[in-house]
C-alpha atoms as a PDB file:
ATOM      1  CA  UNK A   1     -63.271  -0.574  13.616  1.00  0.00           C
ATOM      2  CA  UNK A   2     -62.805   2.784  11.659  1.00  0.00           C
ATOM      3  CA  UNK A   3     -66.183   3.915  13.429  1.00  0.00           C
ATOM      4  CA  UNK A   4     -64.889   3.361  17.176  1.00  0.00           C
ATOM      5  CA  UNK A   5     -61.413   4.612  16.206  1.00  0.00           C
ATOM      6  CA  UNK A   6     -63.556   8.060  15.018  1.00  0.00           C
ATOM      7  CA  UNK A   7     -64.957   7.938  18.646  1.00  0.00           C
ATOM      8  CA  UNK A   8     -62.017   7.630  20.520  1.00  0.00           C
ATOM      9  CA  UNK A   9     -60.772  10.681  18.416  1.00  0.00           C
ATOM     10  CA  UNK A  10     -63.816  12.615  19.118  1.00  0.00           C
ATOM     11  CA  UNK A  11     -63.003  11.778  23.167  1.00  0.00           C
ATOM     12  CA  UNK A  12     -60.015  13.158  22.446  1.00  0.00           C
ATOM     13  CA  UNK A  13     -57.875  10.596  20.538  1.00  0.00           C
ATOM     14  CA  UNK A  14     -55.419  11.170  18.321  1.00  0.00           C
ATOM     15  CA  UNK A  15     -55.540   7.691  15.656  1.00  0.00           C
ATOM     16  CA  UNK A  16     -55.234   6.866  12.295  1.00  0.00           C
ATOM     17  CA  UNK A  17     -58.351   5.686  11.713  1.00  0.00           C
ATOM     18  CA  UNK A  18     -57.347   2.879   9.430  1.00  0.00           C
ATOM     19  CA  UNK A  19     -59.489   0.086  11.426  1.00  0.00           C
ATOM     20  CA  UNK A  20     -56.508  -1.927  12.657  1.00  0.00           C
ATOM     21  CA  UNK A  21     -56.542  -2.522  16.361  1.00  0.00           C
ATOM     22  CA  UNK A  22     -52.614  -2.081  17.087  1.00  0.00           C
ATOM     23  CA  UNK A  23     -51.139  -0.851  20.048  1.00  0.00           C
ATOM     24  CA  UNK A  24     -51.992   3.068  19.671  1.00  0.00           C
ATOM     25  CA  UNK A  25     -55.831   2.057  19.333  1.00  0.00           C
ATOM     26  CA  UNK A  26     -55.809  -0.362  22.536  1.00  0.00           C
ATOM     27  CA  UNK A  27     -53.564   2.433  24.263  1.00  0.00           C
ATOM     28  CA  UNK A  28     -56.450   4.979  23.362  1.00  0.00           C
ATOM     29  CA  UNK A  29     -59.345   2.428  24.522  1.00  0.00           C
ATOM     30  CA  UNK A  30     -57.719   2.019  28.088  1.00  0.00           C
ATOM     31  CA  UNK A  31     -57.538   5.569  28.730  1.00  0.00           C
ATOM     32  CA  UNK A  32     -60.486   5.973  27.589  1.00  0.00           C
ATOM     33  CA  UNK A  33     -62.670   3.578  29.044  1.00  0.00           C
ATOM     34  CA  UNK A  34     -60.768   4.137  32.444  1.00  0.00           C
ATOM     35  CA  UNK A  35     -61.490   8.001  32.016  1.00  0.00           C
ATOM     36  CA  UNK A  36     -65.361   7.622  31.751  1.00  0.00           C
ATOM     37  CA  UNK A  37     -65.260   4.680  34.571  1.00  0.00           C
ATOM     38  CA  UNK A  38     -63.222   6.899  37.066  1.00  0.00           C
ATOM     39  CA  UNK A  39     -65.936  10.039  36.128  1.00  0.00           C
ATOM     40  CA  UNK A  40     -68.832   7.694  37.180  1.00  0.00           C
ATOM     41  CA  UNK A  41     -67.224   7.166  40.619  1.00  0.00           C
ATOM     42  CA  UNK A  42     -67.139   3.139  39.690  1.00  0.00           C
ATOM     43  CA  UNK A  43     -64.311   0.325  40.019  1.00  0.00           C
ATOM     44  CA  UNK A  44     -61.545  -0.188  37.467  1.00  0.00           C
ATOM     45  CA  UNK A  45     -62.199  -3.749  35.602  1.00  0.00           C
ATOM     46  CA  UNK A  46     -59.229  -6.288  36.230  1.00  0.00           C
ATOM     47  CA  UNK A  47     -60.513  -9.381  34.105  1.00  0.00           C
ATOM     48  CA  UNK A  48     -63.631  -8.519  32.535  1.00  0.00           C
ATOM     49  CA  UNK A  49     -66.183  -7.151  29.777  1.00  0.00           C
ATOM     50  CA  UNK A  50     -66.847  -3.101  29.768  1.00  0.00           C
ATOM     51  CA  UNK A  51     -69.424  -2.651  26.622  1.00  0.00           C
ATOM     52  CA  UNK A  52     -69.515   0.737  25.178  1.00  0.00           C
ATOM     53  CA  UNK A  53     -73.273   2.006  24.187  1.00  0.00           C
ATOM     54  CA  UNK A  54     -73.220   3.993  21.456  1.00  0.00           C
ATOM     55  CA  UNK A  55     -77.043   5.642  21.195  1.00  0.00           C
ATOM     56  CA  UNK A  56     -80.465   4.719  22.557  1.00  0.00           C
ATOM     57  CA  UNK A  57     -81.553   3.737  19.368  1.00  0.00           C
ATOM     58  CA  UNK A  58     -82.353  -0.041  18.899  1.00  0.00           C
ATOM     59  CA  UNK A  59     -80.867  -0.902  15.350  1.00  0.00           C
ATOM     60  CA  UNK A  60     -81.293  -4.639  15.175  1.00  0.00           C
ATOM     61  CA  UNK A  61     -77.343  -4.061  14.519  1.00  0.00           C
ATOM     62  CA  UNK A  62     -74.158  -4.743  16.097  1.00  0.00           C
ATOM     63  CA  UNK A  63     -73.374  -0.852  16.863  1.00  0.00           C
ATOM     64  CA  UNK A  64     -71.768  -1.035  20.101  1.00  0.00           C
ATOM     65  CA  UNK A  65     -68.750  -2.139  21.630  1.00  0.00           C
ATOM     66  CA  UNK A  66     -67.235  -4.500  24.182  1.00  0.00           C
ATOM     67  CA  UNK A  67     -63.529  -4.200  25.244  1.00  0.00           C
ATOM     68  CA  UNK A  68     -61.977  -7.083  27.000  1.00  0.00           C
ATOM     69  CA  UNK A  69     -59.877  -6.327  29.974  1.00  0.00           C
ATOM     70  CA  UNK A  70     -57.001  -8.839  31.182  1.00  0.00           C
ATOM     71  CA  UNK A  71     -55.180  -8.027  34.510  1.00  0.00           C
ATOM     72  CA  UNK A  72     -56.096  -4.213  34.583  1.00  0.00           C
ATOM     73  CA  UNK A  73     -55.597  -4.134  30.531  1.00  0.00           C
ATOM     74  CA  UNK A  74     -57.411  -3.808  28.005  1.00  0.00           C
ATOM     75  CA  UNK A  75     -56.223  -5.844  25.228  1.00  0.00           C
ATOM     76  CA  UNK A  76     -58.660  -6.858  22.920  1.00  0.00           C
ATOM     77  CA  UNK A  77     -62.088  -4.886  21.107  1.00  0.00           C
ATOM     78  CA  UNK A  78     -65.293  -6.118  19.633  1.00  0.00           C
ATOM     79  CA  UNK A  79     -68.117  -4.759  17.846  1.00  0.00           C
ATOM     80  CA  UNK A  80     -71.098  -6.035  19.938  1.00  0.00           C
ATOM     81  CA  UNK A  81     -74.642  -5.218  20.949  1.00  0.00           C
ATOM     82  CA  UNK A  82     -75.775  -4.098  24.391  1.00  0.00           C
ATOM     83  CA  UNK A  83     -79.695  -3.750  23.279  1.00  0.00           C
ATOM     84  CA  UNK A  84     -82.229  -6.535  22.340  1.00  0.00           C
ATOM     85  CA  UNK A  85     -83.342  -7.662  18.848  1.00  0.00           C
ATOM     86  CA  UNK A  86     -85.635  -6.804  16.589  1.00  0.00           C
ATOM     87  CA  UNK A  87     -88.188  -9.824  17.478  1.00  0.00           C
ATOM     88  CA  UNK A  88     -88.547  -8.420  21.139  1.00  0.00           C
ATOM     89  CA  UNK A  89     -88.811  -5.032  19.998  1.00  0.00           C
ATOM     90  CA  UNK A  90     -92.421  -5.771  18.376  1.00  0.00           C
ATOM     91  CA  UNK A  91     -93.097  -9.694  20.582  1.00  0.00           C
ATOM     92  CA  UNK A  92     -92.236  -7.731  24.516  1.00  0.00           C
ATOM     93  CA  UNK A  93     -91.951 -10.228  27.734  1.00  0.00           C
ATOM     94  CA  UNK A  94     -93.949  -9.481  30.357  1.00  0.00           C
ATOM     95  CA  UNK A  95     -92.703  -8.510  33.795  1.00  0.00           C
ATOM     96  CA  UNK A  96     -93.971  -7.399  37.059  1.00  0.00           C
ATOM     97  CA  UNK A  97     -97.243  -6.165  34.887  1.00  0.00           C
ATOM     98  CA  UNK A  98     -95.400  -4.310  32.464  1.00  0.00           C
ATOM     99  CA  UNK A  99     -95.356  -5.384  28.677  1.00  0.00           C
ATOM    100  CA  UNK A 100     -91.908  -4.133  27.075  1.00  0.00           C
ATOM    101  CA  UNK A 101     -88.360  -5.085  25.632  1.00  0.00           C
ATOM    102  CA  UNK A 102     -85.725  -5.135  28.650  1.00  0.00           C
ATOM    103  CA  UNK A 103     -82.679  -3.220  28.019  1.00  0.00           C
ATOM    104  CA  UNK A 104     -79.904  -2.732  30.371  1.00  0.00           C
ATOM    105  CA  UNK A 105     -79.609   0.453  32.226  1.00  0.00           C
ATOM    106  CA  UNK A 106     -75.761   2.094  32.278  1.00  0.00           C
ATOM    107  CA  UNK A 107     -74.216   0.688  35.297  1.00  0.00           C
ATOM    108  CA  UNK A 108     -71.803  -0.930  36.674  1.00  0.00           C
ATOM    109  CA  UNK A 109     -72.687  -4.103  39.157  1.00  0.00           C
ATOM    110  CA  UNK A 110     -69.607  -5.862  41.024  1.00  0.00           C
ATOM    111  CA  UNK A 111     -69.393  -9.854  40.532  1.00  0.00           C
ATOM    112  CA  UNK A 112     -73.219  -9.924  38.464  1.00  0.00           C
ATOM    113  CA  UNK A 113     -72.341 -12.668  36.038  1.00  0.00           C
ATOM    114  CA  UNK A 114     -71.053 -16.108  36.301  1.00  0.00           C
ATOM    115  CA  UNK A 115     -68.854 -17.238  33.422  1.00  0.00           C
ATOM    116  CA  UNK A 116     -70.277 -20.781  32.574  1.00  0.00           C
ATOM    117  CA  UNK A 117     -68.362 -23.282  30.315  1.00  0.00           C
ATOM    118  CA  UNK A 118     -67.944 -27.116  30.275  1.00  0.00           C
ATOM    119  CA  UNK A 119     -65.533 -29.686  27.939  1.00  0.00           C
ATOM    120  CA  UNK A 120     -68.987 -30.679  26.315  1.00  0.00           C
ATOM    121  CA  UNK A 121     -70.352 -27.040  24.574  1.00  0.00           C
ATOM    122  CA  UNK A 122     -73.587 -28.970  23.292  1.00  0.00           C
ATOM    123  CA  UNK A 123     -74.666 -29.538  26.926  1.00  0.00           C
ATOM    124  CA  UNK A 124     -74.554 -25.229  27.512  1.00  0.00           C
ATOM    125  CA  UNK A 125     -77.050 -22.921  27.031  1.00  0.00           C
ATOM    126  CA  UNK A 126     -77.049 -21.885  23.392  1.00  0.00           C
ATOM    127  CA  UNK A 127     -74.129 -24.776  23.033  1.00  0.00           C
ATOM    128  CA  UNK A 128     -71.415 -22.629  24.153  1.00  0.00           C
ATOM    129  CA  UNK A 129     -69.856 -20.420  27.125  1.00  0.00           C
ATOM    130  CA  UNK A 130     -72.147 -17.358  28.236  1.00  0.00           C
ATOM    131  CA  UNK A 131     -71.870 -15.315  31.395  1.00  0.00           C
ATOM    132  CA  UNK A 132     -75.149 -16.015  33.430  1.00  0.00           C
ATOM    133  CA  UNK A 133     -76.722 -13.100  35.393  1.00  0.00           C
ATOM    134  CA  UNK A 134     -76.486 -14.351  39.222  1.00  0.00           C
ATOM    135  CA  UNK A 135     -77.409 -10.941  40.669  1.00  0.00           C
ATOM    136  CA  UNK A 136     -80.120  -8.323  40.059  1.00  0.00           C
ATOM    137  CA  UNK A 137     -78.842  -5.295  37.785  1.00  0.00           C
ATOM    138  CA  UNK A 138     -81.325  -2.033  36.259  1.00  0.00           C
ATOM    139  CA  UNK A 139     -82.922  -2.644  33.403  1.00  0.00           C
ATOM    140  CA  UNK A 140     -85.551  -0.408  31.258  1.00  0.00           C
ATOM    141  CA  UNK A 141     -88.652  -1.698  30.116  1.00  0.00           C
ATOM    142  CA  UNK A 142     -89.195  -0.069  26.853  1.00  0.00           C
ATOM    143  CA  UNK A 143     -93.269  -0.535  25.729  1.00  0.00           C
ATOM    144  CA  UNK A 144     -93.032   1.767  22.954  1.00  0.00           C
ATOM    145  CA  UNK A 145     -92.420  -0.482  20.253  1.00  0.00           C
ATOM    146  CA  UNK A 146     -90.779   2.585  18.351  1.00  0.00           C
ATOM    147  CA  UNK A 147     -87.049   1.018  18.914  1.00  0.00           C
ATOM    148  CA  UNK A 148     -85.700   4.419  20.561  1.00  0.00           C
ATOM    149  CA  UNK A 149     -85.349   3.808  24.146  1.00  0.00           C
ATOM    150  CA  UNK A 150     -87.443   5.878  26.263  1.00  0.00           C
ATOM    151  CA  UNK A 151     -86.058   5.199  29.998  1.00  0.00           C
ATOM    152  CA  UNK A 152     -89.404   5.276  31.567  1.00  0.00           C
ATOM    153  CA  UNK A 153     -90.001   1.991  33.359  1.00  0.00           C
ATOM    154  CA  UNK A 154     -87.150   1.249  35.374  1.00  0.00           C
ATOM    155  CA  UNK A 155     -86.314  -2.609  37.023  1.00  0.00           C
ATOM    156  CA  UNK A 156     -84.562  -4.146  39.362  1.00  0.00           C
ATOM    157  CA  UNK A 157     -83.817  -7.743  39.254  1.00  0.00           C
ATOM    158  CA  UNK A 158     -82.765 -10.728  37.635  1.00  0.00           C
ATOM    159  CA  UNK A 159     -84.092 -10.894  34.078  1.00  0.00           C
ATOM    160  CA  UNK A 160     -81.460 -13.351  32.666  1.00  0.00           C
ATOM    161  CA  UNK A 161     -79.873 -10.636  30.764  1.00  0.00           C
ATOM    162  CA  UNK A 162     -76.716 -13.106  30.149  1.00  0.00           C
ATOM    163  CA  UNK A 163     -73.480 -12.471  28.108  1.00  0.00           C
ATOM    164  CA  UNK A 164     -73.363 -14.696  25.078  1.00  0.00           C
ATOM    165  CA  UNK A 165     -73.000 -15.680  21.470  1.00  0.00           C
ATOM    166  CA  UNK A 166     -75.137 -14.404  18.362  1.00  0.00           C
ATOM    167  CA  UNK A 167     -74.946 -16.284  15.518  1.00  0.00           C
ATOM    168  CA  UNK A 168     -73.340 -15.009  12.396  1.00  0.00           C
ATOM    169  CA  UNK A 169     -75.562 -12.822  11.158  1.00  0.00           C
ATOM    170  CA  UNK A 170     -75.096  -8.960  10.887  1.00  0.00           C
ATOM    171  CA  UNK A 171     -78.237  -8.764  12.611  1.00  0.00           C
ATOM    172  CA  UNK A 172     -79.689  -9.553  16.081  1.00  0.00           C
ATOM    173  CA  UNK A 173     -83.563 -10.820  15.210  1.00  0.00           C
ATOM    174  CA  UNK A 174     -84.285 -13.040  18.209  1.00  0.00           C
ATOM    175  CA  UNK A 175     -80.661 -13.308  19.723  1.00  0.00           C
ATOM    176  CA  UNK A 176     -81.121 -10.938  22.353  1.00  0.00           C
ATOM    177  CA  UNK A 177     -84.188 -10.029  24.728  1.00  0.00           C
ATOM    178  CA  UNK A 178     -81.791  -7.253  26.462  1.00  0.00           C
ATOM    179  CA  UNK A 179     -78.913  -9.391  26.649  1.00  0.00           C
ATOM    180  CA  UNK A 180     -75.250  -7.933  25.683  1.00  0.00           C
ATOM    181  CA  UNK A 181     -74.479 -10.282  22.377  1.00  0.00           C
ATOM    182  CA  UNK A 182     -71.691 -11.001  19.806  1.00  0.00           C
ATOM    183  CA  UNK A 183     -71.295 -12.432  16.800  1.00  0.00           C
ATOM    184  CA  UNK A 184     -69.580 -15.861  17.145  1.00  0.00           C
ATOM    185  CA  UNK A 185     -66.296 -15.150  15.735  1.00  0.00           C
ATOM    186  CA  UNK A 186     -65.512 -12.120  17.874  1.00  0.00           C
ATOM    187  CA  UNK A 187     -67.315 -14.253  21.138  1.00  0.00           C
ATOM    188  CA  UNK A 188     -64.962 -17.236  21.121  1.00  0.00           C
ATOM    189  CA  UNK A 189     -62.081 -15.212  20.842  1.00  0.00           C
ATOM    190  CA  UNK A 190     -62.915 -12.226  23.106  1.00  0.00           C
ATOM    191  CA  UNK A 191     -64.168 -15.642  26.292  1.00  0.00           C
ATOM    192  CA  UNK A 192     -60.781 -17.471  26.151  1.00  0.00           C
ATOM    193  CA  UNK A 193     -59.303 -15.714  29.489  1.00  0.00           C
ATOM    194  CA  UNK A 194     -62.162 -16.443  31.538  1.00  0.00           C
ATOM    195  CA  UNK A 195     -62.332 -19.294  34.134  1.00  0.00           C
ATOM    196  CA  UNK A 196     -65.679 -21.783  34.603  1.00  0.00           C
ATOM    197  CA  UNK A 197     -67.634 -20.489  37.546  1.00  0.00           C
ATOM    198  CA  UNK A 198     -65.479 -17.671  38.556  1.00  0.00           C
ATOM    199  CA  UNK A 199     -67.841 -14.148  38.715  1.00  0.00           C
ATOM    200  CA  UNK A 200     -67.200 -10.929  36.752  1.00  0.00           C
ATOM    201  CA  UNK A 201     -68.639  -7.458  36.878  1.00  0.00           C
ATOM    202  CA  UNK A 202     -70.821  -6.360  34.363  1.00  0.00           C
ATOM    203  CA  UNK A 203     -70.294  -2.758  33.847  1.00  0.00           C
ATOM    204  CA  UNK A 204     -71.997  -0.896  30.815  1.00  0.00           C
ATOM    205  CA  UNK A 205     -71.096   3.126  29.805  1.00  0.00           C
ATOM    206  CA  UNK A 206     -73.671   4.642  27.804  1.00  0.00           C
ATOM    207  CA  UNK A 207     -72.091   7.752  25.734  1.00  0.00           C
ATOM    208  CA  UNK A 208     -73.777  10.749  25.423  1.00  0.00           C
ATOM    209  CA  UNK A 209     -72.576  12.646  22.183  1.00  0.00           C
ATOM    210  CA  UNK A 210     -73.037  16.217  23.247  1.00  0.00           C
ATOM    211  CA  UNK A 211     -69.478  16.792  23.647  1.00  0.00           C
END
């Protein structure tokens, strides 16, 4: 976590960046994220995800963030992904006539996802909890195959661009086809506030490093 630690010093932090998430560092993330939500005119999280895009470039890597918010707090951060693998990068879906890897637009879209767990994981998508898209958020549909996203075709609807588990791998491969993914050890931890079938908001800040 040296790397987001950097970041938050760069927004104008003032850490040790030694990589352990103490108070100081989660005191830094909430002002931050709160800071960059409150610019974009959108609604504070009280229980929820906020991912962090870092660049538009598609790494096949876990090089973005999510930081877990409890009651208005944010208390816990992951590294995560918030753009597809490298599989859907050069094998596209199809939509609405357009060929190309979805990836999620920054926005922010009140109640979107429905937390979904069960006392039998096997019977789950995947075999564990995920957040399931229930209503239509921006995506881009990115036929370049050059894994830089472009921004070019622009979607609205549902694509099943869920929250969920990735493996343990370092990389995403065929994990993600625009979905927002962790590795497993960071996504059973960062899931256990959440209640079965209650909605969240999905809200996603893309950074832009000309500061």
């Amino acid at each position: 976590m040296i790397a987001f630690q950097r970041l938050l010093n760069k927004y104008g932090a003032d850490l040790e960046t030694d990589g352990i998430i103490g108070k100081e560092t989660l005191k830094a993330t909430n002002l931050f994220v709160l800071a960059q939500i409150n610019k974009r005119g959108w609604v504070a999280p009280n229980t929820d995800l906020v991912y962090i895009r870092t660049d538009l470039t598609l790494t096949n890597t876990f090089d973005d963030y999510c930081v877990r918010f409890v009651n208005g707090i944010a208390d816990s951060i992951h590294k995560a992904s918030t753009t597809a693998g490298k599989y859907y990068i050069y094998n596209p879906l199809t939509y609405g006539g357009i060929t190309g890897v979805a990836i999620a637009k920054e926005q922010q879209v009140i109640n979107s996802h429905q937390f979904t767990t069960s006392p039998n994981w096997k019977s789950l998508w995947l075999g564990s909890p995920y957040f399931q898209q229930v209503k239509p958020i921006a995506i881009y549909r990115d036929t370049k195959k050059d894994a830089v996203l472009d921004k070019i075709n622009l979607q609205v609807g549902l694509f099943g661009i869920n929250f969920h588990r990735s493996g343990m791998s370092g990389l995403i491969d065929n994990w993600s086809a625009g979905c927002q993914v962790m590795q497993d050890n960071d996504w059973f931890e960062t899931i256990k506030p959440f209640e079965n079938k209650k909605l969240y908001t999905f809200t996603l800040i893309e950074l832009n490093y000309e500061i």
